[in-house]
Structure formats: C-alpha cells, structure tokens
N, C-alpha and C. Protein backbone atom coordinates (compact mmCIF):
# COMPACT_ATOMS: atom_id res chain seq x y z
N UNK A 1 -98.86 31.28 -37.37
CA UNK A 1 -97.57 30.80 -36.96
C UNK A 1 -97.43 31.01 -35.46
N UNK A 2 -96.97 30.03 -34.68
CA UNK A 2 -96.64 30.27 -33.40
C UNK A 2 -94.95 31.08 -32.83
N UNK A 3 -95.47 31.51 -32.04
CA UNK A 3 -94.71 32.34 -31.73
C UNK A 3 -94.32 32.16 -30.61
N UNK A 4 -93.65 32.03 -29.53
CA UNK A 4 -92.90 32.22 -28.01
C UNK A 4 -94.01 33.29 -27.15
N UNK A 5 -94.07 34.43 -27.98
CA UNK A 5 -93.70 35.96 -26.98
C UNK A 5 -95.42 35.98 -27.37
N UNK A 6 -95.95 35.30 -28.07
CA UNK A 6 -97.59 35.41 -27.96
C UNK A 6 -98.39 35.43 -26.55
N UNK A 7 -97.84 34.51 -25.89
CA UNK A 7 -98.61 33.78 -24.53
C UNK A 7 -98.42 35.25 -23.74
N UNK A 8 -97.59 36.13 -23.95
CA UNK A 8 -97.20 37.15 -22.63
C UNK A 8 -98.41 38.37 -23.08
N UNK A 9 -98.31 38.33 -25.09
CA UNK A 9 -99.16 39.77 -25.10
C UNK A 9 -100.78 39.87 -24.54
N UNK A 10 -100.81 40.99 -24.07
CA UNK A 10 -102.02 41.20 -23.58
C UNK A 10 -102.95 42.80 -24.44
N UNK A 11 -103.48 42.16 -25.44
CA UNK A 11 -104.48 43.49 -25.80
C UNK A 11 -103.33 43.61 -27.04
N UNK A 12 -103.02 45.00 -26.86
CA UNK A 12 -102.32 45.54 -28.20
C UNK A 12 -101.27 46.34 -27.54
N UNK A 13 -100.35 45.59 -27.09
CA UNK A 13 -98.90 46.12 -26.22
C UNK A 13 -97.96 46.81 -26.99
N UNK A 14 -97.61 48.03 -27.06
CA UNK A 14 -96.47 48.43 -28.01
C UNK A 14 -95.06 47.17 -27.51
N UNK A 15 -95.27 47.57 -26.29
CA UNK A 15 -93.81 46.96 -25.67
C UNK A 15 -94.00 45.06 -26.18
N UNK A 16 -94.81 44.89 -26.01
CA UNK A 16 -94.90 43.45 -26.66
C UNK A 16 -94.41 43.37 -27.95
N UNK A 17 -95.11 44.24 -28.61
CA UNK A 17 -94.60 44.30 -30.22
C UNK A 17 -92.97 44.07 -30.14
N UNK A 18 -92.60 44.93 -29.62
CA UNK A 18 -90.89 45.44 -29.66
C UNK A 18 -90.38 44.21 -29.26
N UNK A 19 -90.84 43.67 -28.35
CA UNK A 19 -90.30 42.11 -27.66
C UNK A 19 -90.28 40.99 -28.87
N UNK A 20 -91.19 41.27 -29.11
CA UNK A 20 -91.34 39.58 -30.08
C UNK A 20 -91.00 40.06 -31.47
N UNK A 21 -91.08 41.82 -31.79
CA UNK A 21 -89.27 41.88 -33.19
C UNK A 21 -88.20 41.70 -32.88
N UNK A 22 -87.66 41.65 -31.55
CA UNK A 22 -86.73 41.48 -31.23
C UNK A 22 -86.05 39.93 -31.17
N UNK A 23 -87.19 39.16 -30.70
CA UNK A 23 -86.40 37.69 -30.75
C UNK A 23 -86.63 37.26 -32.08
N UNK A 24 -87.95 37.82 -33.13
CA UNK A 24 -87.28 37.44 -34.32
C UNK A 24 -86.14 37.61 -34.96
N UNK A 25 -85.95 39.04 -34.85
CA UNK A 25 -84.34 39.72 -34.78
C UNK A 25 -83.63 38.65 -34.06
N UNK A 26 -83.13 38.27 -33.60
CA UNK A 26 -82.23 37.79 -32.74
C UNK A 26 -82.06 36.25 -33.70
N UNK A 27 -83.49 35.49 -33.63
CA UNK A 27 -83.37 34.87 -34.56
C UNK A 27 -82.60 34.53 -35.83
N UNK A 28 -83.01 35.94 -36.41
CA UNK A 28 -82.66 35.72 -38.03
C UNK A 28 -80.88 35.81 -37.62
N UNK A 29 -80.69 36.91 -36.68
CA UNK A 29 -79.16 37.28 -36.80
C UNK A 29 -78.57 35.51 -36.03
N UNK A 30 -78.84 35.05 -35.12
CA UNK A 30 -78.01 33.70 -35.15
C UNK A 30 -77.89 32.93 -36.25
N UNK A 31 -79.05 32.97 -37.26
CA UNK A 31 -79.08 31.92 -37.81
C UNK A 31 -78.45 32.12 -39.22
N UNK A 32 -78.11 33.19 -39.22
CA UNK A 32 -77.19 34.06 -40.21
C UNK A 32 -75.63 33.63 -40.06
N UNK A 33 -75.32 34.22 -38.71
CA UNK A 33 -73.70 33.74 -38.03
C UNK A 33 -73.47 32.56 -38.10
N UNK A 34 -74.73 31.15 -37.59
CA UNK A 34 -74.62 30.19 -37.93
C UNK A 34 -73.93 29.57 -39.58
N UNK A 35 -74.62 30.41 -39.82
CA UNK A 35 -75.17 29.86 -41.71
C UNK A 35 -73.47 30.01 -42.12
N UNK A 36 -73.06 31.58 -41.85
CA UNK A 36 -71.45 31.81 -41.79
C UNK A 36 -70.62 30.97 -41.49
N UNK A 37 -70.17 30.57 -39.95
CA UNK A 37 -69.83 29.63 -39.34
C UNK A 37 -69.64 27.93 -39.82
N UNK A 38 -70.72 27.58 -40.48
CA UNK A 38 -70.40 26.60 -40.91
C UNK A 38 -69.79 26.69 -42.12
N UNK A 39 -70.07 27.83 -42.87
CA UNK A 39 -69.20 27.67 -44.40
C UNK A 39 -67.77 28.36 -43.51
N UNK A 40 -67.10 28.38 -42.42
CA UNK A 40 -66.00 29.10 -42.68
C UNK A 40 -65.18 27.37 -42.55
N UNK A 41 -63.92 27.99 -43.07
CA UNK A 41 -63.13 26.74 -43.21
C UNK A 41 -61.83 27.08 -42.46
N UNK A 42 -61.43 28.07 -42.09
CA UNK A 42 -60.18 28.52 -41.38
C UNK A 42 -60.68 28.66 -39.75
N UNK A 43 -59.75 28.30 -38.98
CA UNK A 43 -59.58 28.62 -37.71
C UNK A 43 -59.17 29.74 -37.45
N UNK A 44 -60.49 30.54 -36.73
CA UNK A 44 -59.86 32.03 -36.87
C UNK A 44 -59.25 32.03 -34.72
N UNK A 45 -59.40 31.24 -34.33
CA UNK A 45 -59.48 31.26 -33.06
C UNK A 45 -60.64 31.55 -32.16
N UNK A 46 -61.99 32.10 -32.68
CA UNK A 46 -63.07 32.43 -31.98
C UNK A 46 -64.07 31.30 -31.86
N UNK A 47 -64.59 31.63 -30.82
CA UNK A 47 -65.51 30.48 -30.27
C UNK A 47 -66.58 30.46 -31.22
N UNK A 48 -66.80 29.79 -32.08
CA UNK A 48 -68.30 29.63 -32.46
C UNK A 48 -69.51 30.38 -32.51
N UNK A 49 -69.61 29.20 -31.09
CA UNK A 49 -70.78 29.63 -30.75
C UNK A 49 -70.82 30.87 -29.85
N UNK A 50 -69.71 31.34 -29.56
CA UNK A 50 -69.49 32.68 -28.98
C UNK A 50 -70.11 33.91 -29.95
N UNK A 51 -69.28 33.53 -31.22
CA UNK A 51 -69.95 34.84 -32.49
C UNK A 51 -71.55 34.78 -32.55
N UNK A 52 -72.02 33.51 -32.74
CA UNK A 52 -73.43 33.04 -33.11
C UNK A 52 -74.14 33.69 -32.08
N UNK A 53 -74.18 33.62 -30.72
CA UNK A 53 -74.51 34.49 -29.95
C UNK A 53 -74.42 35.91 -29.50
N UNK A 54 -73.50 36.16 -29.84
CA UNK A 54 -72.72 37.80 -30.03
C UNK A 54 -73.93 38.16 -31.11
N UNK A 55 -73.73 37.67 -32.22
CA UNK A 55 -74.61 38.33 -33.24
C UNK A 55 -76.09 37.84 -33.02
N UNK A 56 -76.28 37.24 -32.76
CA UNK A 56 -77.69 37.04 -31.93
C UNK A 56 -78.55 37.63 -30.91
N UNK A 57 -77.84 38.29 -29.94
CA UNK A 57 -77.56 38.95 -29.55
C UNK A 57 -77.47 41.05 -29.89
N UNK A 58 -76.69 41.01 -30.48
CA UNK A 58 -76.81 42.54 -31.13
C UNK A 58 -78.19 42.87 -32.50
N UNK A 59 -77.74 41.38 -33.13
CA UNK A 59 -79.26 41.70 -34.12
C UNK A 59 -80.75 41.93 -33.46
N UNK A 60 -80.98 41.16 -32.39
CA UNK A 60 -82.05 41.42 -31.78
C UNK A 60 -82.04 42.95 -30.90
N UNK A 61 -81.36 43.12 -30.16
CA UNK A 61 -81.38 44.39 -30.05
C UNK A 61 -81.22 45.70 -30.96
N UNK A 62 -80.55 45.65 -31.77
CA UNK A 62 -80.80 46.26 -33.13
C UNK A 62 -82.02 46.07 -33.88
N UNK A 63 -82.85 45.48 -33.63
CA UNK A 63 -84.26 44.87 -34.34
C UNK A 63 -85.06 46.06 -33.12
N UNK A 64 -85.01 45.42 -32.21
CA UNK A 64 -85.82 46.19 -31.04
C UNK A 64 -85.45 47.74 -31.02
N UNK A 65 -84.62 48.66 -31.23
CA UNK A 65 -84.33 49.43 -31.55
C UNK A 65 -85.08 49.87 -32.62
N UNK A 66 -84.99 49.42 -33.70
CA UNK A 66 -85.25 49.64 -34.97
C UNK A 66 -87.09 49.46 -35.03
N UNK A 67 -87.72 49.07 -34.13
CA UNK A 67 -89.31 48.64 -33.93
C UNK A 67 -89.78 50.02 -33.43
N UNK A 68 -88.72 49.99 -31.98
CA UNK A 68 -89.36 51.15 -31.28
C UNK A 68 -89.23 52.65 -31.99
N UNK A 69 -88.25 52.69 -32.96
CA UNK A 69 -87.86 53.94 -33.64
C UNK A 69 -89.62 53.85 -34.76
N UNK A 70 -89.49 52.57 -35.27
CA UNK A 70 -90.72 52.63 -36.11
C UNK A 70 -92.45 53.14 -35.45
N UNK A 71 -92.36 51.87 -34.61
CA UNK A 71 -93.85 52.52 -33.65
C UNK A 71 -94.07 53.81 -33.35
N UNK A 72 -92.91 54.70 -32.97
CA UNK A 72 -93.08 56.20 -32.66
C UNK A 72 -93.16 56.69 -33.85
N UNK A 73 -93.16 56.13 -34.91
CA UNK A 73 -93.26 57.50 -36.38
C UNK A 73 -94.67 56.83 -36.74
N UNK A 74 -95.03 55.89 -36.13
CA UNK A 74 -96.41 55.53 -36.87
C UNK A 74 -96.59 55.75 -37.97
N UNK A 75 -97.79 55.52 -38.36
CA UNK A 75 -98.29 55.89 -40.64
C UNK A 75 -97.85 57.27 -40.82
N UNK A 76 -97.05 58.15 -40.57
CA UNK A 76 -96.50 59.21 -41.45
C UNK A 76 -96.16 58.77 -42.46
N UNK A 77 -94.98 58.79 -42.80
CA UNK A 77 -94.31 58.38 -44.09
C UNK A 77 -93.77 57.27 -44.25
N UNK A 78 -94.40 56.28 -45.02
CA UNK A 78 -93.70 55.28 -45.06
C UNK A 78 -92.25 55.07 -45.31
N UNK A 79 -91.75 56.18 -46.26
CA UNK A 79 -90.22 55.99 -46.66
C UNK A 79 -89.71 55.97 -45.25
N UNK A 80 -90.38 57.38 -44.92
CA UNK A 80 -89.12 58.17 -44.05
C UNK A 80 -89.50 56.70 -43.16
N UNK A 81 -90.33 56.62 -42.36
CA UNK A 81 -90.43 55.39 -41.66
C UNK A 81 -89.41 54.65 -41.33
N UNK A 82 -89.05 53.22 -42.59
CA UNK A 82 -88.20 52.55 -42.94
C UNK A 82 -87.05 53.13 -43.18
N UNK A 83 -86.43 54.28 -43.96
CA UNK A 83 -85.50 54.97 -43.23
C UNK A 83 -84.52 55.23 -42.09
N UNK A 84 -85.56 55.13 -41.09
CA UNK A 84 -85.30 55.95 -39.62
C UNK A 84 -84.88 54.55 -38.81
N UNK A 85 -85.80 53.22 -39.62
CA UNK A 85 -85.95 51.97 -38.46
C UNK A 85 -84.50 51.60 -39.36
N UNK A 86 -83.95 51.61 -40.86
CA UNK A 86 -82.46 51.14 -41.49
C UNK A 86 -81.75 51.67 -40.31
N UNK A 87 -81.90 53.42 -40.50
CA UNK A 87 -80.49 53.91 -39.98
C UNK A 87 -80.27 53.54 -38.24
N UNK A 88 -81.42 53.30 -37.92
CA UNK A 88 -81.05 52.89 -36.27
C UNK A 88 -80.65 51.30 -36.21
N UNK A 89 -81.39 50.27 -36.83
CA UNK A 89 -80.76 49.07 -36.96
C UNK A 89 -79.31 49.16 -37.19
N UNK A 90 -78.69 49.94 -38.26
CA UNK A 90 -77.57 49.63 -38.85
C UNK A 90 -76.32 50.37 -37.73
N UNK A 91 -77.12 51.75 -36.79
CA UNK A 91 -75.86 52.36 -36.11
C UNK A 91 -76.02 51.29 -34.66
N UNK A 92 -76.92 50.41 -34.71
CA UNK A 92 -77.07 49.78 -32.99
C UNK A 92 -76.39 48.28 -33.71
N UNK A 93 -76.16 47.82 -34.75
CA UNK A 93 -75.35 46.53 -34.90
C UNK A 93 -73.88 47.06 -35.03
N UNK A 94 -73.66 48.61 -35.74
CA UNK A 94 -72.17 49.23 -35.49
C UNK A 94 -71.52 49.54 -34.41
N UNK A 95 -72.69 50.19 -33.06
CA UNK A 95 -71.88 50.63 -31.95
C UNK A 95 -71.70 49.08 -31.46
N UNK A 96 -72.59 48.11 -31.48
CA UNK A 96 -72.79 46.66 -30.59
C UNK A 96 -71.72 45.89 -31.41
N UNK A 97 -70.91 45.72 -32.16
CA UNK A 97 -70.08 45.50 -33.42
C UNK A 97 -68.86 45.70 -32.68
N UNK A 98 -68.83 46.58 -32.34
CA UNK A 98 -67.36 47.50 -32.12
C UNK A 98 -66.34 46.72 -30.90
N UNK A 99 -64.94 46.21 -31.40
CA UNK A 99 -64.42 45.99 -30.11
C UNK A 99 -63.94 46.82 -29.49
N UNK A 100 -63.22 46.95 -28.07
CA UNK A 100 -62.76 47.90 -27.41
C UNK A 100 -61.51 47.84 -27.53
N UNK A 101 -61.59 49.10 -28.17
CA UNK A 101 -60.14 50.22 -28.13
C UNK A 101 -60.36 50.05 -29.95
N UNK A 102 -61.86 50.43 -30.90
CA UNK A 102 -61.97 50.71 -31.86
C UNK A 102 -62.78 51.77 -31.91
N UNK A 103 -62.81 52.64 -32.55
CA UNK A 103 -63.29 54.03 -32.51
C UNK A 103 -63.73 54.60 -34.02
C-alpha cells in the first residue's frame, strides 16, 4: 500500500514510524468526524469542516503520542504495551478535546 510519509523514511527511523502513525491517525480521526457530520441533521452552529479538522487534527496527535509511548516499551509486554499506547491516546484526545474554561 502506498503511503505519503514512505518517500521521507530513510533506513529504520523511529521518528518516521511516529510520523506516518500519525497521519494515519489523523486520517482515520477525519474520516470518522466526517462520517459523523454527514449523518448529523441539526444545526449545531459549528463549522464542519472546522470539527473534521479539529478531530483530525487531535486524533493524529494522539496516535503519535500513543506510537512514541509504544516504541519506548518495545517487546516487553504486550498487554502492558497496548495499555500504556490506550491510556496515552485516550488522555491526549481528552486534554486536546477540552474547551477553555473546562476543567
């Protein structure tokens, strides 16, 4: 499968890795908000394509987060592994989530 972020890696890049989970991340999360977006039927007042990007946006960085947490535990434990890459995905789409003046 082709990929974007192929042409840049060179050798066996951690940081590459993290790059190209990330725009898959980013990926899946637009195309998610999208998928939302079109089934919504009420005018909530928000831009669209503002959310679609917002969450496009935070999912990929939450992905990249969630890579680099993984690469550093390497083959130890697989649970704990996946674990460690949930709980950081899920607190980096909560803090990136959050509007201001929510706590």
């Amino acid at each position: 499968m082709y990929h974007p972020i192929e042409q840049y890696e060179q050798g066996n890049c951690s940081t590459c890795s993290i790059i190209k989970d990330a725009s898959l991340g980013a990926m899946v999360g637009a195309t998610a908000a999208a998928a939302v977006q079109l089934k919504n039927d009420k005018k909530t007042g928000e831009n669209p394509l503002g959310v679609i990007l917002k969450t496009g946006v935070a999912s990929g960085l939450a992905t990249a987060a969630a890579s680099a947490v993984g690469s550093t535990m390497g083959q130890k434990n697989t649970l704990a592994t996946l674990a460690a890459m949930f709980a950081t995905g899920t607190a980096m789409m909560y803090l990136l989530g959050s509007e201001k003046g929510d706590v």
